[in-house]
Protein backbone atom coordinates (compact mmCIF):
# COMPACT_ATOMS: atom_id res chain seq x y z
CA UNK A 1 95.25 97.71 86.58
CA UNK A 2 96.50 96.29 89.93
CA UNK A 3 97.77 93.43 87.78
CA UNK A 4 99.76 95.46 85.59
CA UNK A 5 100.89 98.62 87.47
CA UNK A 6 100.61 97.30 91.70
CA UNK A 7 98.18 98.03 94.46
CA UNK A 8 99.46 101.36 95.41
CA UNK A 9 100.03 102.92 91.85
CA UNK A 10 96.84 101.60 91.04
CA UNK A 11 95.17 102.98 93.94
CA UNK A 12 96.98 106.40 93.69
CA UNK A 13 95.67 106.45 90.18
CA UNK A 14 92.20 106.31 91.57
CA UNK A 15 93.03 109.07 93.92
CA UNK A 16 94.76 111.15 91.48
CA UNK A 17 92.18 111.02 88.82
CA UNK A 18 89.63 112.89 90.37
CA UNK A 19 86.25 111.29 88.87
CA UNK A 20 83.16 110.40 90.86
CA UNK A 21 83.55 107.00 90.02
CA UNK A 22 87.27 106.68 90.57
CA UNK A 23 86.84 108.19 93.85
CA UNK A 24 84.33 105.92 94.92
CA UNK A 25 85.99 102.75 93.97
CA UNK A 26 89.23 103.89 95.97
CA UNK A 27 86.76 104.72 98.91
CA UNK A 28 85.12 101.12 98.63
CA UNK A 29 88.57 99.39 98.40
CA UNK A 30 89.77 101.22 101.17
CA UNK A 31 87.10 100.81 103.05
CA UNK A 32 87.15 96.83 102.27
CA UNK A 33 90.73 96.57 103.14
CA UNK A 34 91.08 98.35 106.26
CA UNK A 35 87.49 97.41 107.22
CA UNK A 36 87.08 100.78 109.07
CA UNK A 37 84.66 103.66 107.11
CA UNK A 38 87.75 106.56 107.06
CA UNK A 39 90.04 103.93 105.79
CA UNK A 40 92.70 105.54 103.68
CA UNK A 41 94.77 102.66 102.03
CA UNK A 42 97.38 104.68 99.91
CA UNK A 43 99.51 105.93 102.94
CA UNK A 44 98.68 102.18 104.94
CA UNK A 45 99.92 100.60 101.49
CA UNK A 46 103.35 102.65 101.80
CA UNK A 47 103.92 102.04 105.46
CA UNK A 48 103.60 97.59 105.20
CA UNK A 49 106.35 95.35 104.84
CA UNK A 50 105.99 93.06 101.35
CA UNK A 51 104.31 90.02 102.36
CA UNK A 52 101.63 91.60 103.95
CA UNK A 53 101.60 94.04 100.65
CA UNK A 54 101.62 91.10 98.20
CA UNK A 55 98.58 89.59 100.51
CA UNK A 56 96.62 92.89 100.32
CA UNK A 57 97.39 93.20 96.61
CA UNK A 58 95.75 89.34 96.26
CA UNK A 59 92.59 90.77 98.54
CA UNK A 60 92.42 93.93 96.37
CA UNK A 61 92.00 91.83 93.13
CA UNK A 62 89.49 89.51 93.96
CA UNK A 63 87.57 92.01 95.87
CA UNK A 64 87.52 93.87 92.63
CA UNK A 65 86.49 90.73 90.81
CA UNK A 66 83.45 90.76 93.04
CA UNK A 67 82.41 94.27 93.16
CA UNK A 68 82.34 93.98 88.97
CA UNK A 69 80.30 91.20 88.86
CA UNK A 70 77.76 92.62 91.65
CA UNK A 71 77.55 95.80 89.57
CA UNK A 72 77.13 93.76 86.28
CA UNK A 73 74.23 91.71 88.17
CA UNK A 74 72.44 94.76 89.44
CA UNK A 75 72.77 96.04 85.43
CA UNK A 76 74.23 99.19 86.21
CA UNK A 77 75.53 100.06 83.61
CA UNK A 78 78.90 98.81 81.86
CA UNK A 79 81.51 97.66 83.83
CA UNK A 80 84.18 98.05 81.07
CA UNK A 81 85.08 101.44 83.10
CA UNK A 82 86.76 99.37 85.60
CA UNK A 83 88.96 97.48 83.48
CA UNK A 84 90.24 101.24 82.12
């Protein structure tokens, strides 16, 4: 999704959506980004000037890339929900 649609779309989708799951992935994003436990990335995201948007953008997706494979490791359960 950040791929297609952009960091902050992407992350207001998560926001917006309103499921546990989507919730908690914005929350660990955030929280990986801004490396502070309150983190709220969406309004930071807004704020930044482009390079330093483009260089949280390549963070986002290869933290992403991470998380999925940690979650597929630990088997819980499919990871196809992240892709959606």
């Amino acid at each position: 999704m950040i791929q297609t649609n952009g960091l902050a779309q992407t992350m207001a989708f998560l926001c917006a959506k309103g499921k546990d799951h989507h919730k908690l992935l914005y929350q660990h994003v955030s929280q990986w980004m801004l490396e502070k436990e309150d983190g709220k990335l969406l309004p930071t995201l807004l704020e930044e000037d482009s390079g330093t948007y483009r260089r949280r953008t390549t963070e986002a997706i290869a933290y992403s890339l991470w998380l999925r494979r940690f979650a597929e490791g630990k088997e819980w359960g499919s990871a196809q929900g992240v892709d959606e």
